[in-house]
C-alpha atoms as a PDB file:
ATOM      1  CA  UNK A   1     127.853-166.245   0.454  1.00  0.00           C
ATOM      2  CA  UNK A   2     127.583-169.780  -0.476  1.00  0.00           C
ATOM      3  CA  UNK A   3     124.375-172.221   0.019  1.00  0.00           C
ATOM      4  CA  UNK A   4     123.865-175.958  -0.151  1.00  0.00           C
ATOM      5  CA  UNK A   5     120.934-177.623  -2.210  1.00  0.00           C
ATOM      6  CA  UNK A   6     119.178-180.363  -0.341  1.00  0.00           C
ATOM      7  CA  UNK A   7     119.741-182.204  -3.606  1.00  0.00           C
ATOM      8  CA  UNK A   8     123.201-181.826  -3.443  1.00  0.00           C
ATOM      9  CA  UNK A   9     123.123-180.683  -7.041  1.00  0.00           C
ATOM     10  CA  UNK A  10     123.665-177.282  -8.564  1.00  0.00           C
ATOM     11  CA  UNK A  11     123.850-175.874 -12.110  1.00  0.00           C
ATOM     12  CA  UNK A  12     124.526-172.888 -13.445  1.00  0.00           C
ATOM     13  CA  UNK A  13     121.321-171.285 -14.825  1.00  0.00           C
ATOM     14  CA  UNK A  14     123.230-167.610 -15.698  1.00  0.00           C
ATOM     15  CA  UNK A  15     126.493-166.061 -15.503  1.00  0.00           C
ATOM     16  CA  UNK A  16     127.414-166.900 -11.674  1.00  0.00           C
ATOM     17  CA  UNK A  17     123.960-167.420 -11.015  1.00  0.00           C
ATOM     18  CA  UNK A  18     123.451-171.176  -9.413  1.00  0.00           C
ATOM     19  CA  UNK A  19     120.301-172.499  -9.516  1.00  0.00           C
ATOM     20  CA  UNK A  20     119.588-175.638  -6.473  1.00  0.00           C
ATOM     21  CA  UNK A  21     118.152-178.738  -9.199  1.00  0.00           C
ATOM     22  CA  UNK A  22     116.679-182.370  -8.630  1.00  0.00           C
ATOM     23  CA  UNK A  23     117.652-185.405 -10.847  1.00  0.00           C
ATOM     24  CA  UNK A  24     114.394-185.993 -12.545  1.00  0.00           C
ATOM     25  CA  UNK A  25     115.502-189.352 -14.230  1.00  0.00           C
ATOM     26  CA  UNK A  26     118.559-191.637 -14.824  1.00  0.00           C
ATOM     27  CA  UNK A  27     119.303-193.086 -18.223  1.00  0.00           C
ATOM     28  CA  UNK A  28     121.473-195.405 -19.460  1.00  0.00           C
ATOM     29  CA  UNK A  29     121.625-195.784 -23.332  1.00  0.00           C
ATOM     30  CA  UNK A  30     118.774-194.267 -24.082  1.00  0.00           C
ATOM     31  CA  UNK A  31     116.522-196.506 -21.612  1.00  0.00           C
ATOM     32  CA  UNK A  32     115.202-194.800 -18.237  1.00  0.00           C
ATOM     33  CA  UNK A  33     116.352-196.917 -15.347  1.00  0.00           C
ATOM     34  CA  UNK A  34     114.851-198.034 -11.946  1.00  0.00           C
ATOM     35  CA  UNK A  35     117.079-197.922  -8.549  1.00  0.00           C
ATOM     36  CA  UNK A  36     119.528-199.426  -8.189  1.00  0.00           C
ATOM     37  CA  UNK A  37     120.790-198.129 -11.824  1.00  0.00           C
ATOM     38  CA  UNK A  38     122.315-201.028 -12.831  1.00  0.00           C
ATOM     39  CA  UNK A  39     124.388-200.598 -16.036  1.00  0.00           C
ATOM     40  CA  UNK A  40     127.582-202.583 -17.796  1.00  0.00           C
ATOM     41  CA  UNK A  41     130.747-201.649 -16.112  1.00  0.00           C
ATOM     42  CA  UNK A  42     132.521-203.254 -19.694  1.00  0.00           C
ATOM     43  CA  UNK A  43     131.088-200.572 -22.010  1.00  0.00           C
ATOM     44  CA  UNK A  44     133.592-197.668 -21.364  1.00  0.00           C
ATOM     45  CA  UNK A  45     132.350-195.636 -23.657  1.00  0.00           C
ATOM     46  CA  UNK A  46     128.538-195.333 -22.490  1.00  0.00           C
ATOM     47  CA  UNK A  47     127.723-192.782 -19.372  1.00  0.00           C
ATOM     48  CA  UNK A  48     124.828-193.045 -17.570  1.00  0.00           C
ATOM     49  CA  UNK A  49     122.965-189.667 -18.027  1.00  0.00           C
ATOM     50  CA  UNK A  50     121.542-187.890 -14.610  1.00  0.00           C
ATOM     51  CA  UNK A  51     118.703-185.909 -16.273  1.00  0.00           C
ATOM     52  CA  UNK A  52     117.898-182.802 -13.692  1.00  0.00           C
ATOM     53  CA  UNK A  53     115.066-180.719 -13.274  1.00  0.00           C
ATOM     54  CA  UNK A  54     117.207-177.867 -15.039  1.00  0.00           C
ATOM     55  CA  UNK A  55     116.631-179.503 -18.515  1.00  0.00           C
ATOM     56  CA  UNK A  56     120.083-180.637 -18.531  1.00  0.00           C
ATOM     57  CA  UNK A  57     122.149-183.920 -17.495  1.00  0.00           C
ATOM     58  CA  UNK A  58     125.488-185.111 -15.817  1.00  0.00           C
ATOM     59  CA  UNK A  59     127.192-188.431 -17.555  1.00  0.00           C
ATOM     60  CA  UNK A  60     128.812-190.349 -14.941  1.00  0.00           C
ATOM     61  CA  UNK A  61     130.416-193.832 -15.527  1.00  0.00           C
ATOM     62  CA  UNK A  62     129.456-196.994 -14.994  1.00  0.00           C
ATOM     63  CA  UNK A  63     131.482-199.087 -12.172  1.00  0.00           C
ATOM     64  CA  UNK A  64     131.847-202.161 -10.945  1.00  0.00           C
ATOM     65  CA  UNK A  65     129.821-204.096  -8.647  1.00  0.00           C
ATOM     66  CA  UNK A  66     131.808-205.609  -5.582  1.00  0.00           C
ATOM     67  CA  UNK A  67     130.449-209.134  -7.250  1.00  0.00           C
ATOM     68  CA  UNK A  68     132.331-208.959  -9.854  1.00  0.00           C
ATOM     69  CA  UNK A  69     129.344-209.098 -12.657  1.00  0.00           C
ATOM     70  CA  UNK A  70     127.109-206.349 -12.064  1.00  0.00           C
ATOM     71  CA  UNK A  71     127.290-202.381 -12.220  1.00  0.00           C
ATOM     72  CA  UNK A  72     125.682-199.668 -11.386  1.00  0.00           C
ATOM     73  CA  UNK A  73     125.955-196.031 -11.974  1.00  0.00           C
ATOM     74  CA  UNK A  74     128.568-194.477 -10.528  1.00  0.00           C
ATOM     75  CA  UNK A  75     126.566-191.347  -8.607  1.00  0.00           C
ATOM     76  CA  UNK A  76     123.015-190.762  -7.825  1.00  0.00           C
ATOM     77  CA  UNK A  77     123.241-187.100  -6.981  1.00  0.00           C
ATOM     78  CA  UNK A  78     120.543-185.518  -6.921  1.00  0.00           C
ATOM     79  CA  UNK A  79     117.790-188.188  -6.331  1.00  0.00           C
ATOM     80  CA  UNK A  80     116.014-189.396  -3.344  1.00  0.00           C
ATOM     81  CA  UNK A  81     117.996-192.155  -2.324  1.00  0.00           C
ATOM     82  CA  UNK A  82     120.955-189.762  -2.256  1.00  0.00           C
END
């Protein structure tokens, strides 16, 4: 039977074995970032890293602002604003 983390975030710590997990930090070229997470949307190529208390991270992309000039990354899962 299934269960949901309160995080909303779940890795895999063994073979079908998920493990509930907190985003510790959020990174964004190598620089630990404050909420909101702002990042640039033009750099395709760099993720912003959701470091979790499972010693692991998630990349998710940077998007757009709805102004046109800023950006922010993409999902918080995980953290206490989510």
């Amino acid at each position: 039977m299934g269960q949901a983390c309160k995080s909303g975030l779940a890795f895999e710590s063994s073979s079908g074995v998920a493990e509930c997990v907190e985003t510790e930090s959020i990174k964004y070229k190598g620089s630990k970032l404050k909420s909101p997470y702002e990042c640039d949307p033009t750099n395709t190529s760099a993720y912003c890293e959701l470091h979790h208390s499972g010693g692991s991270y998630l990349e998710v992309p940077c998007e757009c602002a709805l102004d046109g000039n800023n950006g922010y990354c993409s999902s918080i899962i995980g953290t206490k604003e989510y």
